[in-house]
C-alpha atoms as a PDB file:
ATOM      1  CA  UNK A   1      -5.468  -5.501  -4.599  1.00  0.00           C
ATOM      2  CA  UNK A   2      -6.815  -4.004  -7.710  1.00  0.00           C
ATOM      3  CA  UNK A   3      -9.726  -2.673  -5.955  1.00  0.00           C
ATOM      4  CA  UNK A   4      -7.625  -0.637  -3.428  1.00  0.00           C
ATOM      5  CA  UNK A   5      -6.327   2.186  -6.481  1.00  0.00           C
ATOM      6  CA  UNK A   6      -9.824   3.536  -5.628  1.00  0.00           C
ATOM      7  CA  UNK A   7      -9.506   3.945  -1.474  1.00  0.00           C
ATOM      8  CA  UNK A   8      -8.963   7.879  -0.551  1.00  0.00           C
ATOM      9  CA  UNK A   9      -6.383   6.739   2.362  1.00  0.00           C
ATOM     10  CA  UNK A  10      -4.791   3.178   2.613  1.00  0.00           C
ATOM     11  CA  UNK A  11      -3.376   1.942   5.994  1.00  0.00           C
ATOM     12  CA  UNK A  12      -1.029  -0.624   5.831  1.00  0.00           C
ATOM     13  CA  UNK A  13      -0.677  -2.749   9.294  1.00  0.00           C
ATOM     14  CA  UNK A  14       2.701  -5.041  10.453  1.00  0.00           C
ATOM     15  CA  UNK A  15       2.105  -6.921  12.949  1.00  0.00           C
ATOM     16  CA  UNK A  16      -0.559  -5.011  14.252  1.00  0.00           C
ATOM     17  CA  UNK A  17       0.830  -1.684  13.321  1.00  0.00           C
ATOM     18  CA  UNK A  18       0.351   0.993  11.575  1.00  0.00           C
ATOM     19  CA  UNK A  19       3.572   0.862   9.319  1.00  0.00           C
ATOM     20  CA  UNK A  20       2.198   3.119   6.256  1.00  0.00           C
ATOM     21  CA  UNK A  21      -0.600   5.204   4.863  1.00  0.00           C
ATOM     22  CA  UNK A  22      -1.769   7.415   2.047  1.00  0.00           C
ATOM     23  CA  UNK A  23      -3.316   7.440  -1.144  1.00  0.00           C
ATOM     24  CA  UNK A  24      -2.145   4.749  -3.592  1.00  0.00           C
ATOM     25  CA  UNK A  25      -0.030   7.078  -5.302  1.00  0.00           C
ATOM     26  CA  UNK A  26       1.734   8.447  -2.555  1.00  0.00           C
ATOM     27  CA  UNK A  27       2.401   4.760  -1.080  1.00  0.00           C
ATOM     28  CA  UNK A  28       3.981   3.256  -4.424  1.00  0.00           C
ATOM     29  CA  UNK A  29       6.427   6.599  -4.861  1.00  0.00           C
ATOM     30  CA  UNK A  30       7.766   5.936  -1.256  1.00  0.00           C
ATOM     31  CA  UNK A  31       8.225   2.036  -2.058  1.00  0.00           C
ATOM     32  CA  UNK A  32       8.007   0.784   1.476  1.00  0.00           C
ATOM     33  CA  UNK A  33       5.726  -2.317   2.482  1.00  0.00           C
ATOM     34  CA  UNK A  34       2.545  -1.267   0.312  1.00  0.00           C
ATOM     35  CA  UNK A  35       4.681  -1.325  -2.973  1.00  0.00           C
ATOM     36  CA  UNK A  36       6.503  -4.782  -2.387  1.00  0.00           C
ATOM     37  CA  UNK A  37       3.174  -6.058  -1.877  1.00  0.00           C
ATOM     38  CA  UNK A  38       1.859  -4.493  -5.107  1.00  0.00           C
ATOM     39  CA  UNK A  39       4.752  -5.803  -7.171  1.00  0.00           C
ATOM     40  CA  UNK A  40       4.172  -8.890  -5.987  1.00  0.00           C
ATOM     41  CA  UNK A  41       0.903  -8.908  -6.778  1.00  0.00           C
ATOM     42  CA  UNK A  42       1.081  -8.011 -10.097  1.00  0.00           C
ATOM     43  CA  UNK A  43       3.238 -11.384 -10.924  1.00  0.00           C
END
């Protein structure tokens, strides 16, 4: 996931939707999907 700070726009699909999408800033401050999958990443 490291490599995705870089992407201009990140879309994050749930079940086959689009749930979020942004730049990686904008998708950690809203702490939806994107960000629970970054924390738990970074364990």
């Amino acid at each position: 996931m490291s490599t995705i700070k870089e992407m201009d726009r990140i879309v994050v699909l749930e079940k086959g939707s689009i749930t979020e999408e942004g730049t990686f800033a904008a998708l950690l401050r809203k702490k939806g999907i994107f960000y629970q999958l970054w924390e738990k990443q970074k364990l």
